[in-house]
C-alpha atoms as a PDB file:
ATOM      1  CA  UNK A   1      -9.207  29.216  -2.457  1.00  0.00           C
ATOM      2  CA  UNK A   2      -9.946  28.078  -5.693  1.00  0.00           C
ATOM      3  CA  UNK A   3     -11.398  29.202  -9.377  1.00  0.00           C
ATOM      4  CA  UNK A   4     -14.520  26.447  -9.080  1.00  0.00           C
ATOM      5  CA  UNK A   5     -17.955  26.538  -8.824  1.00  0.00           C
ATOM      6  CA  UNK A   6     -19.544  28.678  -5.971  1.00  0.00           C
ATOM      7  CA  UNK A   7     -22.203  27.148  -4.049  1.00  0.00           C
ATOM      8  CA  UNK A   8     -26.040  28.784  -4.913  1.00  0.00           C
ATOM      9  CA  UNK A   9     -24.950  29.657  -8.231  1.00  0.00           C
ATOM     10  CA  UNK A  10     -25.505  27.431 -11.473  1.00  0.00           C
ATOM     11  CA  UNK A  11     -22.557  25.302 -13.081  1.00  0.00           C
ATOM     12  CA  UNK A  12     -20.754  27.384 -16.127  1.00  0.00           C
ATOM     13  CA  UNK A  13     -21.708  26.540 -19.356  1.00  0.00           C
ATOM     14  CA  UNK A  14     -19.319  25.493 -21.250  1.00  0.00           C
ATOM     15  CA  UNK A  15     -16.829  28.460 -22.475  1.00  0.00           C
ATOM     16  CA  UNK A  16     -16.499  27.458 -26.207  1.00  0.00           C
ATOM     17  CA  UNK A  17     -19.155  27.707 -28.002  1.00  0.00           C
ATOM     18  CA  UNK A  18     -20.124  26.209 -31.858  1.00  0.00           C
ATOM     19  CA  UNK A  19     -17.811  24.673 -34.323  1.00  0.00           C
ATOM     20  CA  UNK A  20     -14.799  26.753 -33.992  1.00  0.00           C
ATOM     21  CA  UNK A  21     -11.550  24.155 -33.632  1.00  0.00           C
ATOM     22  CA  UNK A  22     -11.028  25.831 -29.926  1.00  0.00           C
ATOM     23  CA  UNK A  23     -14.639  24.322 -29.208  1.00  0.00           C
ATOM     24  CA  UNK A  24     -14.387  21.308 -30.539  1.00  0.00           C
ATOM     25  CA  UNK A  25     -11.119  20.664 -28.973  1.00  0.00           C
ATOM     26  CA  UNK A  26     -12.434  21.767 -25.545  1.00  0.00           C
ATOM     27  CA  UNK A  27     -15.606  19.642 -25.874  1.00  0.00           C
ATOM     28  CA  UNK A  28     -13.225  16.213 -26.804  1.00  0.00           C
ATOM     29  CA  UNK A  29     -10.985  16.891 -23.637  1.00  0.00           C
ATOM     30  CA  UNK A  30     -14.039  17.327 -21.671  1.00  0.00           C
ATOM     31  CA  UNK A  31     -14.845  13.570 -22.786  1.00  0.00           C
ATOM     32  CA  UNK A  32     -11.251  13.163 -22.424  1.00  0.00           C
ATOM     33  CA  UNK A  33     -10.782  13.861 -19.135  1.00  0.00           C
ATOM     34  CA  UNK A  34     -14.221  12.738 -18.032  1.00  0.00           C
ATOM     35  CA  UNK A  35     -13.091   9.042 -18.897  1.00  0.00           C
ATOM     36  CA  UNK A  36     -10.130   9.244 -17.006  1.00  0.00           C
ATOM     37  CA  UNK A  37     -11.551  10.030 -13.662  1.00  0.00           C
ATOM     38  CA  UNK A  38     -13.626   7.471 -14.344  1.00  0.00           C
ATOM     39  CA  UNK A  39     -10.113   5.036 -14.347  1.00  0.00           C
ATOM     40  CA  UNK A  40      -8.192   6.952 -11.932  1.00  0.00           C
ATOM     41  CA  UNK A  41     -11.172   5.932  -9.311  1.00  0.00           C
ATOM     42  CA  UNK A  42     -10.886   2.359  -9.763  1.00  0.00           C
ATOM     43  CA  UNK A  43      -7.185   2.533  -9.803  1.00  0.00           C
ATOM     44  CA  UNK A  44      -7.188   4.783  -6.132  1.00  0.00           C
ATOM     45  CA  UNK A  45      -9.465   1.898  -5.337  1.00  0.00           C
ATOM     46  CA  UNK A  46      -7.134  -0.864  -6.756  1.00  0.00           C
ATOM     47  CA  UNK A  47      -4.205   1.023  -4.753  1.00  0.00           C
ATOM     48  CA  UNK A  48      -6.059   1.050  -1.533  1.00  0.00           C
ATOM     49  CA  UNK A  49      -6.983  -3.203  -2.269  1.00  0.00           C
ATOM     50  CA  UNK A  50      -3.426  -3.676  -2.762  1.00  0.00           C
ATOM     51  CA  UNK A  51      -1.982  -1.977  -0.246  1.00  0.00           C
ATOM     52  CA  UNK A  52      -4.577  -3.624   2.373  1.00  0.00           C
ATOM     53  CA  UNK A  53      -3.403  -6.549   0.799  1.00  0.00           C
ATOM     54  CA  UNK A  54      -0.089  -6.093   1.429  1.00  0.00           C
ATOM     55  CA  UNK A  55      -0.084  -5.326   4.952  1.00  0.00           C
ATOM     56  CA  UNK A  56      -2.578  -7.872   6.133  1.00  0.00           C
ATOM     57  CA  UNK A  57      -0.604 -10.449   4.352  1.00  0.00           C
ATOM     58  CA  UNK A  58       2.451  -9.056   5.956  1.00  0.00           C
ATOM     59  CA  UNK A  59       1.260  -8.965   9.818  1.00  0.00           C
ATOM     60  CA  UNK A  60      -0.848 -12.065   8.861  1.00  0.00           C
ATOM     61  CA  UNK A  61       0.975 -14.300   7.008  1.00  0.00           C
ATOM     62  CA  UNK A  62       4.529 -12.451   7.204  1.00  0.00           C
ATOM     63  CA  UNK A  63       4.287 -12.811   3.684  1.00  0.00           C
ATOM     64  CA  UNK A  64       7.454 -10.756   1.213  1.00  0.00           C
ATOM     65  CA  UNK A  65       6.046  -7.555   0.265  1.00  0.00           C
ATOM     66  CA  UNK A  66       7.571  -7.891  -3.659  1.00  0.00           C
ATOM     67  CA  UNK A  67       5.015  -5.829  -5.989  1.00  0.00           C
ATOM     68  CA  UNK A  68       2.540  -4.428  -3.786  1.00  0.00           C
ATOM     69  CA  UNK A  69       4.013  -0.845  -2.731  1.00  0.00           C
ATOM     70  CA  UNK A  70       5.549  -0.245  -6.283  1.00  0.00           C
ATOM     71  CA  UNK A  71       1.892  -1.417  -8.067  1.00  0.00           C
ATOM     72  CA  UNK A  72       0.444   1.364  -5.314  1.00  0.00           C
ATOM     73  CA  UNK A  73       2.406   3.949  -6.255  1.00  0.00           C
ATOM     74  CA  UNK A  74       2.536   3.155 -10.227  1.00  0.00           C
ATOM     75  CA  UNK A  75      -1.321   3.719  -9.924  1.00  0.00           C
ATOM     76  CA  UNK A  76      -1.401   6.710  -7.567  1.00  0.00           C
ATOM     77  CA  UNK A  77       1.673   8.233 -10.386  1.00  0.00           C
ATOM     78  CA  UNK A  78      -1.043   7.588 -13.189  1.00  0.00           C
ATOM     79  CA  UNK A  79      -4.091   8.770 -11.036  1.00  0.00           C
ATOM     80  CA  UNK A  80      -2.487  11.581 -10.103  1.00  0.00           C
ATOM     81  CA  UNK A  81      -1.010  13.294 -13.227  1.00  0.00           C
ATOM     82  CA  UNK A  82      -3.532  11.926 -15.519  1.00  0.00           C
ATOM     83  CA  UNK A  83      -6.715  13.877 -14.286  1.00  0.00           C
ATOM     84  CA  UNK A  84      -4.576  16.938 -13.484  1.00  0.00           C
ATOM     85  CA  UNK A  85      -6.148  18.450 -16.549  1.00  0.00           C
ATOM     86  CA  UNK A  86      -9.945  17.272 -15.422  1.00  0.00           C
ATOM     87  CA  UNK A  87      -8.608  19.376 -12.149  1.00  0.00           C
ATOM     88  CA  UNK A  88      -7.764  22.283 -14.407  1.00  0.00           C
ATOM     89  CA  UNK A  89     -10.320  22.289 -16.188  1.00  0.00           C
ATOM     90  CA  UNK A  90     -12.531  22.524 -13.217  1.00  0.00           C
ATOM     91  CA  UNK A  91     -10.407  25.289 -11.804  1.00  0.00           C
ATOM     92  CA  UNK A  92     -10.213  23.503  -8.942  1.00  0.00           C
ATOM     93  CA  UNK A  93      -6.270  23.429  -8.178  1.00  0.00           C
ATOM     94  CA  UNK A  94      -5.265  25.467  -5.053  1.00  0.00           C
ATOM     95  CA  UNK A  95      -4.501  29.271  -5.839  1.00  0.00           C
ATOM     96  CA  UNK A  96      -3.970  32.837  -3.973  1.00  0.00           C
ATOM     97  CA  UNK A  97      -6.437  35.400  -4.274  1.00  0.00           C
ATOM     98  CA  UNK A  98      -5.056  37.992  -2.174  1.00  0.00           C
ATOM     99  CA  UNK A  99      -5.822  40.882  -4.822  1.00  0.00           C
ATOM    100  CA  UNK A 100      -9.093  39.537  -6.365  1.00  0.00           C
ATOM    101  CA  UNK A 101     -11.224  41.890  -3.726  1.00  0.00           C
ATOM    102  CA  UNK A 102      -8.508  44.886  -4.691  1.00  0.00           C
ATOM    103  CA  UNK A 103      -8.541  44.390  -8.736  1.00  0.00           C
ATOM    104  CA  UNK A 104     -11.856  45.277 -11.375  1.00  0.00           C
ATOM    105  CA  UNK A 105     -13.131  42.911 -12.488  1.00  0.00           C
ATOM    106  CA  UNK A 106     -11.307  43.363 -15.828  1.00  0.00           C
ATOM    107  CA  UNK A 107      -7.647  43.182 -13.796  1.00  0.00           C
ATOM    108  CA  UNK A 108      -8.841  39.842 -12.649  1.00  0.00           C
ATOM    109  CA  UNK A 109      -9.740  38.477 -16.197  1.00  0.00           C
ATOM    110  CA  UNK A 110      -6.069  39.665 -17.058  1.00  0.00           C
ATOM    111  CA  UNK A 111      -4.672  38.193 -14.046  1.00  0.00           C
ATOM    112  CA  UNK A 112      -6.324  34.691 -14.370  1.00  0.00           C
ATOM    113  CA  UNK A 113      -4.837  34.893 -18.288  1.00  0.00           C
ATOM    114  CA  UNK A 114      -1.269  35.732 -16.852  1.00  0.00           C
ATOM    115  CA  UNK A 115      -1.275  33.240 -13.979  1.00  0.00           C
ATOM    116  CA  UNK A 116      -2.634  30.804 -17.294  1.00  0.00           C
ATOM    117  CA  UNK A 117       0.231  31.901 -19.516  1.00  0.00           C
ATOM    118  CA  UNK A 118       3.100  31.283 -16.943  1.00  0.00           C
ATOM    119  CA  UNK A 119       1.547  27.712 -15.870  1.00  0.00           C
ATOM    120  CA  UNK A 120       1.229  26.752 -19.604  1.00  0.00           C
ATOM    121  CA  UNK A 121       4.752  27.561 -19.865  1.00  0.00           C
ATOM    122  CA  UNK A 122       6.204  25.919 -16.953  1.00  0.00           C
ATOM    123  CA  UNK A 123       3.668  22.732 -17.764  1.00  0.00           C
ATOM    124  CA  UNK A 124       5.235  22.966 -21.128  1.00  0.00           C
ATOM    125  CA  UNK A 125       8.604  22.389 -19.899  1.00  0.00           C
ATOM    126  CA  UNK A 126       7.311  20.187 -17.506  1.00  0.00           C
ATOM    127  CA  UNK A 127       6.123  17.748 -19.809  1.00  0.00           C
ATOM    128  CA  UNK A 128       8.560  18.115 -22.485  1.00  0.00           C
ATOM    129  CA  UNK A 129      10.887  16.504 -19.452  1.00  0.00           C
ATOM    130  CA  UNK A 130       8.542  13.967 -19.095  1.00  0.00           C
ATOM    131  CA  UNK A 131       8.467  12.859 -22.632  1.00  0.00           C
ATOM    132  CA  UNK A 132      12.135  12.750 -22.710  1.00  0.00           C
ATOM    133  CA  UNK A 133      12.950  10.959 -19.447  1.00  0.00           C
ATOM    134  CA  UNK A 134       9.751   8.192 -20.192  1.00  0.00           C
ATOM    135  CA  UNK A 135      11.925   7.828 -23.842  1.00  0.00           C
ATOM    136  CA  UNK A 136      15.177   7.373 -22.029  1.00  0.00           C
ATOM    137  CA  UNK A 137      13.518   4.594 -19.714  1.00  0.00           C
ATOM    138  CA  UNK A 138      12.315   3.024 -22.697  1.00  0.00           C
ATOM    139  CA  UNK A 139      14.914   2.754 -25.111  1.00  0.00           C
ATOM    140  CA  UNK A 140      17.113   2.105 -22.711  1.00  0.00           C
ATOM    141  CA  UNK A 141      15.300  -0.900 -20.801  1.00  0.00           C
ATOM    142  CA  UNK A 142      15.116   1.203 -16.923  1.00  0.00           C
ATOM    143  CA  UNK A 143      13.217  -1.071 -14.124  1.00  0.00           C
ATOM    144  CA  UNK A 144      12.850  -0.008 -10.599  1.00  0.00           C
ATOM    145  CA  UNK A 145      15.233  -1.621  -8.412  1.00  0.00           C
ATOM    146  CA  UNK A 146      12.704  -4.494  -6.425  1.00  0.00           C
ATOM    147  CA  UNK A 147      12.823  -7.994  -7.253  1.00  0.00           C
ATOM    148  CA  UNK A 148       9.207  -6.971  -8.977  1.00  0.00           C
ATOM    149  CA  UNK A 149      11.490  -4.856 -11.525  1.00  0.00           C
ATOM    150  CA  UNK A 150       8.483  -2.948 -13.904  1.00  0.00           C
ATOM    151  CA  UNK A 151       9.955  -0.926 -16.559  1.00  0.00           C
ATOM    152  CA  UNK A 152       9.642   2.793 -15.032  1.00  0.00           C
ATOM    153  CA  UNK A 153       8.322   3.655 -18.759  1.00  0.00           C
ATOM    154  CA  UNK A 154       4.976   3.208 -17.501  1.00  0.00           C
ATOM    155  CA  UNK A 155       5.081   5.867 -14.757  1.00  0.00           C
ATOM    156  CA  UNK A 156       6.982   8.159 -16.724  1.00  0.00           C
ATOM    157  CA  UNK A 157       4.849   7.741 -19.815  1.00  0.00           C
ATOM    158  CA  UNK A 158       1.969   7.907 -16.981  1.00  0.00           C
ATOM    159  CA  UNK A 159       3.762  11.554 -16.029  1.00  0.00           C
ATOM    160  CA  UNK A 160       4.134  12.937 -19.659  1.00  0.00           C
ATOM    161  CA  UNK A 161       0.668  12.160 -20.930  1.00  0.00           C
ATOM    162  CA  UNK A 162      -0.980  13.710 -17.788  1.00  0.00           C
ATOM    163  CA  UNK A 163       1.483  16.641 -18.557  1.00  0.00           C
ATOM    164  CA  UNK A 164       0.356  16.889 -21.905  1.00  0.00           C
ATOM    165  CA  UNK A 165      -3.008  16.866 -21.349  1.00  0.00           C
ATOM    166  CA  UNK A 166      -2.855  20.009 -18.584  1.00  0.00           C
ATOM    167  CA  UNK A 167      -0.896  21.311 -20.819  1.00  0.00           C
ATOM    168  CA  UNK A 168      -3.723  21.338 -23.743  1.00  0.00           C
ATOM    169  CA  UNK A 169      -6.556  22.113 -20.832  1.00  0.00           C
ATOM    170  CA  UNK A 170      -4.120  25.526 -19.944  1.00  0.00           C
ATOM    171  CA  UNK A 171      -3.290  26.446 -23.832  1.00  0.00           C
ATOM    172  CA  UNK A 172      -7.893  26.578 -24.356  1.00  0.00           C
ATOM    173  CA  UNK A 173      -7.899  28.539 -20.695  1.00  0.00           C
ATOM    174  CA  UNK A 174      -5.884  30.775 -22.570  1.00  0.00           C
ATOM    175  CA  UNK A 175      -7.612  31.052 -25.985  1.00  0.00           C
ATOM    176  CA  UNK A 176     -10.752  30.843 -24.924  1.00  0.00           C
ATOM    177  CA  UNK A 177     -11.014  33.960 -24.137  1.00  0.00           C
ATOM    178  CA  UNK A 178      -8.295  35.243 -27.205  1.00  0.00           C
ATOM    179  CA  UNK A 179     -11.320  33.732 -29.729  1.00  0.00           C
ATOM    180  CA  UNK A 180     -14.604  35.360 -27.488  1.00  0.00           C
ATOM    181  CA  UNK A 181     -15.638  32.602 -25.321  1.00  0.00           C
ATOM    182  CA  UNK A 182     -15.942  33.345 -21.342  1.00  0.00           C
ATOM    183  CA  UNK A 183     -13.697  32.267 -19.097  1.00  0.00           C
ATOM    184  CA  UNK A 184     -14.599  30.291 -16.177  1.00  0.00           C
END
């Protein structure tokens, strides 16, 4: 199950509301995030055209297969962990509800804030990883092992800004409601 939308009822509105700095910062990751679905779509598509590429030109042709799987899998990296906070933000990553039909409605709210405050931490580390292993690959020079040999900074830089920005999209899930706005 997940936190999204149910069907027959109306979209949420958004959760900050005015000028407040938790608003305003909610409202630019919104625009944010919206603009990187946008490019993680054409790069799923660009994945899929390469990868067709590659394997008609290899049962084809029997052409090498040098940069096509790595070019794949740099842009399903960035699709991947860059809209992770879009996903977030539409509370629509996979989660348990076993107790949501036992708990008030008030235990929920406090549940959903918990479950929040234990993924913002572990994102936290998460991407503070990220950001130290995309450095390491960069000062030091690191390429993938093909013949292709991209620096492994992109896909690691890919990683740590995705991680970033889920972590941002948890820290409003859990001030939001901290500062008076609904939750979602």
């Amino acid at each position: 199950m997940m936190h999204g939308p149910i069907a027959g009822q109306p979209e949420a509105a958004p959760t900050a509301t005015g000028t407040s700095p938790v608003a305003v910062l909610e409202r630019t990751l919104g625009i944010c995030n919206n603009v990187i679905v946008v490019f993680a779509a054409i790069a799923l598509i660009a994945a899929c055209v390469i990868l067709s590429y590659s394997v008609l030109g290899r049962a084809l042709f029997h052409m090498a297969n040098y940069w096509q799987d790595e070019a794949a899998v740099f842009l399903l990296v960035g699709a991947t962990f860059m809209t992770s906070a879009y996903v977030q933000g539409q509370r629509g990553h996979v989660s348990i509800e076993a107790f949501v039909g036992l708990l008030s409605k008030r235990a929920n709210s406090v549940r959903l804030w918990l479950v929040d405050l234990a993924s913002f931490a572990f994102c936290t580390f998460f991407a503070w990883k990220s950001w130290t292993l995309a450095h390491e690959a960069y000062v030091d020079g690191q390429v993938s092992n093909s013949m292709w040999s991209p620096p492994l900074a992109i896909p690691y830089g890919l990683m740590a800004l995705g991680m970033t920005l889920l972590c941002v999209q948890l820290l409003l899930q859990i001030l939001i409601p901290l500062t008076g706005g609904s939750r979602r």
